[in-house]
PDB file of N, CA and C in Angstrom:
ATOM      1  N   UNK A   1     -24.669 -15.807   9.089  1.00  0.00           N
ATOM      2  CA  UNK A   1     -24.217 -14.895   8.064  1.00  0.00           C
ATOM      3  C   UNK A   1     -25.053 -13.617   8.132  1.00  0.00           C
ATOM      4  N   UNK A   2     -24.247 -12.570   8.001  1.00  0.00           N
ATOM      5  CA  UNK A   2     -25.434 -11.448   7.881  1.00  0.00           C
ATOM      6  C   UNK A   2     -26.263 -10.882   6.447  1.00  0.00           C
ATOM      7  N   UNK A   3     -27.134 -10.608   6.887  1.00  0.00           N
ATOM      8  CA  UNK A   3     -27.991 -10.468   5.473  1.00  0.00           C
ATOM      9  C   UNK A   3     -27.845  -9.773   4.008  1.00  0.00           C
ATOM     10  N   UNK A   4     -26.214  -8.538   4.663  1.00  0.00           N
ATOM     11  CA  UNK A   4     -25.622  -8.330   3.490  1.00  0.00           C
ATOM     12  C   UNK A   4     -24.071  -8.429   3.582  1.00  0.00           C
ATOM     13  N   UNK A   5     -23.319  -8.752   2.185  1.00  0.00           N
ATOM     14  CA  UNK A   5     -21.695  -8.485   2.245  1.00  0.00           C
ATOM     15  C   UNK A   5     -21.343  -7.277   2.617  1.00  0.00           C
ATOM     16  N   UNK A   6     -20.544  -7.531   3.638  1.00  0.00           N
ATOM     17  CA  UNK A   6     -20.187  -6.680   4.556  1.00  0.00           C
ATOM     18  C   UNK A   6     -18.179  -6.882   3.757  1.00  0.00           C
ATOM     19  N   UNK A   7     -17.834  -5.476   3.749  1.00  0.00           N
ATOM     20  CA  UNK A   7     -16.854  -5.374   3.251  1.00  0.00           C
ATOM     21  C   UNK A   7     -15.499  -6.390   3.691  1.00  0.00           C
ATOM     22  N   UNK A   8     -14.708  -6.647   2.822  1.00  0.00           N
ATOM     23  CA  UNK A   8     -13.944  -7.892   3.438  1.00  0.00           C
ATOM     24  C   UNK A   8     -12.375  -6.955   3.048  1.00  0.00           C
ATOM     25  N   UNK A   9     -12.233  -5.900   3.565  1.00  0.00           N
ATOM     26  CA  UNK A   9     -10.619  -4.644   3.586  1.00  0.00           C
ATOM     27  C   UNK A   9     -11.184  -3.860   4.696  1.00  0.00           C
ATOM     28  N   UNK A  10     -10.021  -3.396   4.977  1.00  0.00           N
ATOM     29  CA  UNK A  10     -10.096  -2.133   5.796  1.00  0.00           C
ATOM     30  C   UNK A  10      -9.151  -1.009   5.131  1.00  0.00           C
ATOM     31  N   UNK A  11     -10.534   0.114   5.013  1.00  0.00           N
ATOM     32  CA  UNK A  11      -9.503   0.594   4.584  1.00  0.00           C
ATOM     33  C   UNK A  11      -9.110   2.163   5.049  1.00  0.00           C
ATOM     34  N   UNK A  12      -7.258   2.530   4.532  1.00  0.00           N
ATOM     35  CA  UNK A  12      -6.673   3.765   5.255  1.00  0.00           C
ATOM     36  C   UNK A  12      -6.489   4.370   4.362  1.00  0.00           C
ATOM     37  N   UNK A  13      -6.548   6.078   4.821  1.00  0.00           N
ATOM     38  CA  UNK A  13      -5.550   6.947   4.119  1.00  0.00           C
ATOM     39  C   UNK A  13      -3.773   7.714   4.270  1.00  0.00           C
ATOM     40  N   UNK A  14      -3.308   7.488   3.656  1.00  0.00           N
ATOM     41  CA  UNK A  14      -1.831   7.461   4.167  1.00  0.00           C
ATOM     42  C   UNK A  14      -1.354   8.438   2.839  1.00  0.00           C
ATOM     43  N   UNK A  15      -0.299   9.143   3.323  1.00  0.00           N
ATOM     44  CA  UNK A  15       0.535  10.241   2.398  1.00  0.00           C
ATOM     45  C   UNK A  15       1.662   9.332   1.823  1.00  0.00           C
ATOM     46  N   UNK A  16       2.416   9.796   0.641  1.00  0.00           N
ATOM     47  CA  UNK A  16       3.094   9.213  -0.028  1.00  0.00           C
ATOM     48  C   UNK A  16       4.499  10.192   0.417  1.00  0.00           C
ATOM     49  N   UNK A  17       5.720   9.339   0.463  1.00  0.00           N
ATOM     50  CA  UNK A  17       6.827  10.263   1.239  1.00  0.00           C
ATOM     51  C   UNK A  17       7.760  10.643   0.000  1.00  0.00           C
ATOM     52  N   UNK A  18       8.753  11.348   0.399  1.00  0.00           N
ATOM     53  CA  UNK A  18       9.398  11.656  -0.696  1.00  0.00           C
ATOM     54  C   UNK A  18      10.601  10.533  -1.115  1.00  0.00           C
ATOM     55  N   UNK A  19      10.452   9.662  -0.381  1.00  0.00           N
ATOM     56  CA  UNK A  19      11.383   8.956  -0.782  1.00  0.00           C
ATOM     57  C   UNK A  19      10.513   7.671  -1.518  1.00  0.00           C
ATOM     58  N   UNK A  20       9.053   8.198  -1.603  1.00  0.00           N
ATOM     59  CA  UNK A  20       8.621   6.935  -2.659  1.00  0.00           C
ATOM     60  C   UNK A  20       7.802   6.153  -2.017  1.00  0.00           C
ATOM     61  N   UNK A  21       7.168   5.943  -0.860  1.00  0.00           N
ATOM     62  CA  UNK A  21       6.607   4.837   0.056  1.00  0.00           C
ATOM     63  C   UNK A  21       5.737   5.560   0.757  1.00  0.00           C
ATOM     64  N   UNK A  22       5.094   4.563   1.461  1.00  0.00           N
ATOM     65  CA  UNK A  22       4.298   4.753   2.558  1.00  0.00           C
ATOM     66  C   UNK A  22       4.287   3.561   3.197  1.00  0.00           C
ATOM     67  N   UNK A  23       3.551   4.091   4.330  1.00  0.00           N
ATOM     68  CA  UNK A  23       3.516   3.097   5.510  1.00  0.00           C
ATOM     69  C   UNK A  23       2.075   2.808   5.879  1.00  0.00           C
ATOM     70  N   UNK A  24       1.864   1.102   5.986  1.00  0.00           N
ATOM     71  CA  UNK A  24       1.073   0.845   6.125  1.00  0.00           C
ATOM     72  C   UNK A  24       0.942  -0.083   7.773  1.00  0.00           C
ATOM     73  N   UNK A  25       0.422  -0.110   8.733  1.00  0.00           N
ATOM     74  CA  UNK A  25       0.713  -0.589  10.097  1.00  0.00           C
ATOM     75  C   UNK A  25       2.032  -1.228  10.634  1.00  0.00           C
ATOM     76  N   UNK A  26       3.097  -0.144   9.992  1.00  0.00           N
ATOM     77  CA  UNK A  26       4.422   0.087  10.121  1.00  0.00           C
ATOM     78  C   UNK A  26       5.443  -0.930   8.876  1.00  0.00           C
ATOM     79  N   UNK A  27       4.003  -1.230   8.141  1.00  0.00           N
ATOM     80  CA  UNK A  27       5.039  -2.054   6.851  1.00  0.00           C
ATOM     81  C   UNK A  27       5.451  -1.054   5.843  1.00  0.00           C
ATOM     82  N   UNK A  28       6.522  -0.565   5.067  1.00  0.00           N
ATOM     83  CA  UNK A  28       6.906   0.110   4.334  1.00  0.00           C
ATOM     84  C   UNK A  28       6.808  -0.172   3.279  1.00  0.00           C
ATOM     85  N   UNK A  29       5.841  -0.085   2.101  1.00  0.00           N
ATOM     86  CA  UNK A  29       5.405  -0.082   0.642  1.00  0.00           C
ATOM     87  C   UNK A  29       6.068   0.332  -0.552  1.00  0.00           C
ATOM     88  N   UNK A  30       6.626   0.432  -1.246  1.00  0.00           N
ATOM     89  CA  UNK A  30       7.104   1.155  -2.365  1.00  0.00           C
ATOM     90  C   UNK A  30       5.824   1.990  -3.166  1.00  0.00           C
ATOM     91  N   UNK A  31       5.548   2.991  -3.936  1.00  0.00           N
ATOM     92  CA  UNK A  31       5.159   3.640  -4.388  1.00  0.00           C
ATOM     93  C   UNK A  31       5.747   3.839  -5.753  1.00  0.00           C
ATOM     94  N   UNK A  32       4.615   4.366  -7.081  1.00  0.00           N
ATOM     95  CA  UNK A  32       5.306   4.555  -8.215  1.00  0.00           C
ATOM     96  C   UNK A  32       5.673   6.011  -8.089  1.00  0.00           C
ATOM     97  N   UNK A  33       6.865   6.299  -8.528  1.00  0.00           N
ATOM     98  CA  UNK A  33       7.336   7.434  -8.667  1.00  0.00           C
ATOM     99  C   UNK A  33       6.700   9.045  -8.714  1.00  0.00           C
ATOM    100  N   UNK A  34       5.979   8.720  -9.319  1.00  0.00           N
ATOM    101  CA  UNK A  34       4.716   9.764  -9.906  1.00  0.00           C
ATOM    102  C   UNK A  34       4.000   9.985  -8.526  1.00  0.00           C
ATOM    103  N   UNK A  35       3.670   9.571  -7.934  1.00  0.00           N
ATOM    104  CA  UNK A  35       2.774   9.758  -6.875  1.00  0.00           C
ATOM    105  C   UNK A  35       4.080  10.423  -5.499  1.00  0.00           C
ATOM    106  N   UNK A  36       4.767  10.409  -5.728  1.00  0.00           N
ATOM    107  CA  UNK A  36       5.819  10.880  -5.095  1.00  0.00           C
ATOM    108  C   UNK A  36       4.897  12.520  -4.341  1.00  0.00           C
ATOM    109  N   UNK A  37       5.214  12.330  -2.931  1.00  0.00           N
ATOM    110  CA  UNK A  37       4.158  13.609  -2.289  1.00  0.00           C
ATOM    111  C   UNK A  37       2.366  14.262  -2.222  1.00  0.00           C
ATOM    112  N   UNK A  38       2.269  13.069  -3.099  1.00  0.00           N
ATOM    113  CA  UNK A  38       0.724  12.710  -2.828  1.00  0.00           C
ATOM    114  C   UNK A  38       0.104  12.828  -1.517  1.00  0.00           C
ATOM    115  N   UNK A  39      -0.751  13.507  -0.600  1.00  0.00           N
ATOM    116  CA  UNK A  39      -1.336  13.689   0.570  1.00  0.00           C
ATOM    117  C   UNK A  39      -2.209  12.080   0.616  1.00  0.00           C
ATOM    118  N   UNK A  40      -2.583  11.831  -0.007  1.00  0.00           N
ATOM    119  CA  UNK A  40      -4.315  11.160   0.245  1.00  0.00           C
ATOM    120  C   UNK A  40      -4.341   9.692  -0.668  1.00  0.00           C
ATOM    121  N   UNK A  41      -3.077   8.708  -0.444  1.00  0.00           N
ATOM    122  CA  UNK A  41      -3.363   7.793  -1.048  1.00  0.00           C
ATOM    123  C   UNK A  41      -4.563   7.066  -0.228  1.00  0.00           C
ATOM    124  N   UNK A  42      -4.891   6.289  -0.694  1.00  0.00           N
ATOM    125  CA  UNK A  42      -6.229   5.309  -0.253  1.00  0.00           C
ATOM    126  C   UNK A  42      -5.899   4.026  -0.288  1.00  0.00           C
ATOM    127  N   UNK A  43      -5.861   3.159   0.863  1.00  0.00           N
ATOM    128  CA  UNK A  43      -5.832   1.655   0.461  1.00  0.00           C
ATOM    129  C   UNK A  43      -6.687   0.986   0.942  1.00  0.00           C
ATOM    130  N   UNK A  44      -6.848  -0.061   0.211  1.00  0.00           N
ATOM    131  CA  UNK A  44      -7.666  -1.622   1.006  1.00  0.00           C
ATOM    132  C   UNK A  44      -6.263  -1.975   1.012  1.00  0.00           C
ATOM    133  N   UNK A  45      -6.519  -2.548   2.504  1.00  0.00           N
ATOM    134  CA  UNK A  45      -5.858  -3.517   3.234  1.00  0.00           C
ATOM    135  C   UNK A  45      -6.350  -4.760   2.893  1.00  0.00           C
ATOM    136  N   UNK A  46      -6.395  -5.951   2.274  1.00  0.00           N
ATOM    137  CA  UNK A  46      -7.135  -7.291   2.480  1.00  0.00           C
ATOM    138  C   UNK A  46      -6.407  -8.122   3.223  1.00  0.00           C
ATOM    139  N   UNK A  47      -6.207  -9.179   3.691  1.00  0.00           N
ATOM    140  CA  UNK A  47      -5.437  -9.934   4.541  1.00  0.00           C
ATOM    141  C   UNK A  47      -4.540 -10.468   3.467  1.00  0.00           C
ATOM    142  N   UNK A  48      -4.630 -10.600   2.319  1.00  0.00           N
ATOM    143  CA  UNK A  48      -3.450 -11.380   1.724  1.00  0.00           C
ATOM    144  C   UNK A  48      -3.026 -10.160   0.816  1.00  0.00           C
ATOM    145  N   UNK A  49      -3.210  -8.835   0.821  1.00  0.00           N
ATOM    146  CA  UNK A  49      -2.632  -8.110   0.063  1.00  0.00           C
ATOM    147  C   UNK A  49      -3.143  -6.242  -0.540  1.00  0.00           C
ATOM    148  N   UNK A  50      -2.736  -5.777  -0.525  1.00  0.00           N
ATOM    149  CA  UNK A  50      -3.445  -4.271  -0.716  1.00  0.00           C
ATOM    150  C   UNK A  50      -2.924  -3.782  -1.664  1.00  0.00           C
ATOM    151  N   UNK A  51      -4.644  -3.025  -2.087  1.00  0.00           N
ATOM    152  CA  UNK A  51      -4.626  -1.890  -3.472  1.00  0.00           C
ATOM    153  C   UNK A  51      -4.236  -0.430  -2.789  1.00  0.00           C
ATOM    154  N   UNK A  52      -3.525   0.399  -3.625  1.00  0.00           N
ATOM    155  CA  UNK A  52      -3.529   1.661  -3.424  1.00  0.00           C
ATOM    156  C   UNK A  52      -4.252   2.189  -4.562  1.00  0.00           C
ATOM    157  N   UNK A  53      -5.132   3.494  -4.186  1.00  0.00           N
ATOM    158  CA  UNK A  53      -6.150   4.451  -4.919  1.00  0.00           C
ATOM    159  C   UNK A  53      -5.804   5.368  -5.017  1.00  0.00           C
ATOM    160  N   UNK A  54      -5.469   6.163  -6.109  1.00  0.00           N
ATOM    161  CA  UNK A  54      -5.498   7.594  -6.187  1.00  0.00           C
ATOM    162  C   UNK A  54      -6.755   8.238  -6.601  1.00  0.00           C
ATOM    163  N   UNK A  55      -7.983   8.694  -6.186  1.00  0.00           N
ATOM    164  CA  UNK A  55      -9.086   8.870  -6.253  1.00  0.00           C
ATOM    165  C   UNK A  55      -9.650   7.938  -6.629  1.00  0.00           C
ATOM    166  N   UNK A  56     -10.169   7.255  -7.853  1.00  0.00           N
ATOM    167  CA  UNK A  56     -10.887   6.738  -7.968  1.00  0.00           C
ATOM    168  C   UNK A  56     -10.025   5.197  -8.576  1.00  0.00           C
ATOM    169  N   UNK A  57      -8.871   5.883  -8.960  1.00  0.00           N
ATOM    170  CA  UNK A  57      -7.763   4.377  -9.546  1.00  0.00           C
ATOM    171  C   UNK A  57      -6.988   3.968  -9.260  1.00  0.00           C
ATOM    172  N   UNK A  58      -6.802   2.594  -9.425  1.00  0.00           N
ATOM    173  CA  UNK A  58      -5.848   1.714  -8.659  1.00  0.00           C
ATOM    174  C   UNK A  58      -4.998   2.391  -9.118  1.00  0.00           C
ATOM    175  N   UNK A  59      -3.333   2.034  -8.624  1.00  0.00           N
ATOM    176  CA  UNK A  59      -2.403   2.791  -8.563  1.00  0.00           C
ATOM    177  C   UNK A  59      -1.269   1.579  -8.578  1.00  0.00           C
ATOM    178  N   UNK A  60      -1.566   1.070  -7.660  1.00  0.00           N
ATOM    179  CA  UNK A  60      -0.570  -0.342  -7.259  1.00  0.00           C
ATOM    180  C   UNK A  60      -1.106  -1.291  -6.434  1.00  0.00           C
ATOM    181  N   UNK A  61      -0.157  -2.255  -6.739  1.00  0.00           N
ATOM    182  CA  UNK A  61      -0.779  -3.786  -5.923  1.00  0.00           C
ATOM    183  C   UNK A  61       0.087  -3.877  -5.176  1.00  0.00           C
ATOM    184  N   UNK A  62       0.299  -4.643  -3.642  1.00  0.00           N
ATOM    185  CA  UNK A  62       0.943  -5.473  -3.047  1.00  0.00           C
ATOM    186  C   UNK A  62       0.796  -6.912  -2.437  1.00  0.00           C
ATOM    187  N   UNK A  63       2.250  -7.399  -2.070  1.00  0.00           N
ATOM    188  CA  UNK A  63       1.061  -8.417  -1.337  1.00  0.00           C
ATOM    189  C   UNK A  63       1.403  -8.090   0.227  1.00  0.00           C
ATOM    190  N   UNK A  64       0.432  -8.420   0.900  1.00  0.00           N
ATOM    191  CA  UNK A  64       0.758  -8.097   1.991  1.00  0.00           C
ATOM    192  C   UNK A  64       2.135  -7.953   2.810  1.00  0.00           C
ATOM    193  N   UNK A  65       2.830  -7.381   3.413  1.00  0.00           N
ATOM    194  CA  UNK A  65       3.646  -7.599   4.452  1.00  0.00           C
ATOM    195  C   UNK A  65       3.331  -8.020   5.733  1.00  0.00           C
ATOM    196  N   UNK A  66       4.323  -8.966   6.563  1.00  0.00           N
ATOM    197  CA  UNK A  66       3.709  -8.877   8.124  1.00  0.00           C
ATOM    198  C   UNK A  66       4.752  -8.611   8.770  1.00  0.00           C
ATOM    199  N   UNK A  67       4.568  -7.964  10.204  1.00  0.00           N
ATOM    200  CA  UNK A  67       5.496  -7.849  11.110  1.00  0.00           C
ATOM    201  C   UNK A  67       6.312  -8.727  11.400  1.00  0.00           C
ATOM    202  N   UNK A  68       7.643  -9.087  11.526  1.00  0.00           N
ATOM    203  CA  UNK A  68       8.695  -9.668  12.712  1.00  0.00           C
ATOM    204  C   UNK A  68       8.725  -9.366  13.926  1.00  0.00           C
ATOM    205  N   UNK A  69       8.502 -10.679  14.372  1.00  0.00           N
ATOM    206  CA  UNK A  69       8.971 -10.768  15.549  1.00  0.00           C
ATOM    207  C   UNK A  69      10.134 -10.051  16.763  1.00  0.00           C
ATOM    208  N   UNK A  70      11.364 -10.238  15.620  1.00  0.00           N
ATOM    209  CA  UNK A  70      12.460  -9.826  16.054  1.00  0.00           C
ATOM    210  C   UNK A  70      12.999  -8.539  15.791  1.00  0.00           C
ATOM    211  N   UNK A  71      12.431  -7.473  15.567  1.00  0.00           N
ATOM    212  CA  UNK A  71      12.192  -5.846  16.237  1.00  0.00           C
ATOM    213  C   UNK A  71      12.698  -5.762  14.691  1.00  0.00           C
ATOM    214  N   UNK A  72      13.336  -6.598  13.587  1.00  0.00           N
ATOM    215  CA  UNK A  72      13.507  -5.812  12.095  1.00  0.00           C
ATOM    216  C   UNK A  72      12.660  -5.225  11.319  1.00  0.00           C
ATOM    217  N   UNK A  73      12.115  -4.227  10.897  1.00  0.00           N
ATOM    218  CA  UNK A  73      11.520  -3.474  10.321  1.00  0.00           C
ATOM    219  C   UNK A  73      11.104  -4.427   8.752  1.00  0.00           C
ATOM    220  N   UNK A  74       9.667  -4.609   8.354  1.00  0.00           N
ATOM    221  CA  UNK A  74       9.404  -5.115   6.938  1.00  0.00           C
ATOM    222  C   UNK A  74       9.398  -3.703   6.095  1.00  0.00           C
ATOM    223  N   UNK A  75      10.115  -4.416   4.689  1.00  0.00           N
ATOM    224  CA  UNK A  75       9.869  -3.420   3.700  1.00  0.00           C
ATOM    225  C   UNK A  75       8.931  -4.383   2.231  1.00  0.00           C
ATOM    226  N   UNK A  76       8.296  -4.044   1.812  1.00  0.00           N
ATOM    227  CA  UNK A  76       7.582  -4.577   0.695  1.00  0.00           C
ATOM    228  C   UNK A  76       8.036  -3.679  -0.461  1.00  0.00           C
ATOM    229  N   UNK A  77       9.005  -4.020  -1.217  1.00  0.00           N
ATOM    230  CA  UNK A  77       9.663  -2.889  -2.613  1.00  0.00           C
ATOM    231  C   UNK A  77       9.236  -3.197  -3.737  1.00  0.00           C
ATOM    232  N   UNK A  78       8.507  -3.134  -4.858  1.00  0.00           N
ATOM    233  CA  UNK A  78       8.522  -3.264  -5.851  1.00  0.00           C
ATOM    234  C   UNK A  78       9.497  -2.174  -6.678  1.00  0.00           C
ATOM    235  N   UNK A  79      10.386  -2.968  -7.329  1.00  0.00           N
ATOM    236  CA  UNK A  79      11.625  -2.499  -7.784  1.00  0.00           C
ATOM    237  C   UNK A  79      11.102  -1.664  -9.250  1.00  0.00           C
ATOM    238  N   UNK A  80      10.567  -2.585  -9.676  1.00  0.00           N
ATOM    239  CA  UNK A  80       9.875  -1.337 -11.226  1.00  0.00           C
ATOM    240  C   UNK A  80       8.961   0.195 -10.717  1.00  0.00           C
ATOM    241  N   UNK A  81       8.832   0.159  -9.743  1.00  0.00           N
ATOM    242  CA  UNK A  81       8.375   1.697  -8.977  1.00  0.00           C
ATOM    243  C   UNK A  81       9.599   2.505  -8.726  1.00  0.00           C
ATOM    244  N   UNK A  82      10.805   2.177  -8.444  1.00  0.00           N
ATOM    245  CA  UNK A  82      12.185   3.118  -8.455  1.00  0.00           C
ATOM    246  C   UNK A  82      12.669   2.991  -9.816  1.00  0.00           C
ATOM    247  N   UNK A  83      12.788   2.582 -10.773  1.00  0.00           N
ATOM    248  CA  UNK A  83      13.171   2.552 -11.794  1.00  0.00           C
ATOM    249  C   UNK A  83      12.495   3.064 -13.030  1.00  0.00           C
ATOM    250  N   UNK A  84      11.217   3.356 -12.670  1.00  0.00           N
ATOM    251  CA  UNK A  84      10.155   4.138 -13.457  1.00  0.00           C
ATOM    252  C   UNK A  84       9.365   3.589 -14.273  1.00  0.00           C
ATOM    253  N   UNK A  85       9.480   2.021 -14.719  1.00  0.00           N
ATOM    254  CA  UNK A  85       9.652   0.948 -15.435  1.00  0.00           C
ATOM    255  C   UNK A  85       7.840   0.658 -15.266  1.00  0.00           C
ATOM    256  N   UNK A  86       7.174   0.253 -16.295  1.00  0.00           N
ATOM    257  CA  UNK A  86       5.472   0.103 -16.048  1.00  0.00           C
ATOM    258  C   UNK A  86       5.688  -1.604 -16.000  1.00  0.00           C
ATOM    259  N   UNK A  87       4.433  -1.928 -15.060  1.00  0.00           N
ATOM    260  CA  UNK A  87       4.612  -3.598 -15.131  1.00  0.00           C
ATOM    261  C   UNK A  87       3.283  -3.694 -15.200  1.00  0.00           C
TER     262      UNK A  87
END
């Protein structure tokens, strides 16, 4: 073990698109509305799931997405982010 906790995310910065999302190692996220064209979201990646940051505050949860195999594109939607709806 090493002598200190060593961070357990990796983490990226990714722009928010206008259609509401971003992309995270080609998984497609939903986004809350509001953040719509944001330059500089921030995430931890964790293996079972990622925060998005808007400076200093969470913003949204997911749970992870993973790639297919079979060349279909993942989307991860949280539906109360298009609908404007707080959860």
């Amino acid at each position: 073990m090493p002598p200190r906790r060593t961070t357990d995310y990796t983490e990226v910065i990714v722009p928010v698109t206008r259609m509401g999302g971003f992309r995270v190692k080609s998984i497609f996220y939903s986004a809350p509305s509001q953040l719509i064209g944001q330059r500089s979201l921030r995430i931890h990646l964790y293996d079972d799931h990622l925060d998005a940051f808007l400076g200093g505050t969470l913003v949204t949860t997911h749970p992870r997405g993973r790639g297919r195999n079979d060349g279909h594109r993942v989307h991860v939607i949280n539906y109360h982010h298009r609908y404007g709806t707080v959860t």
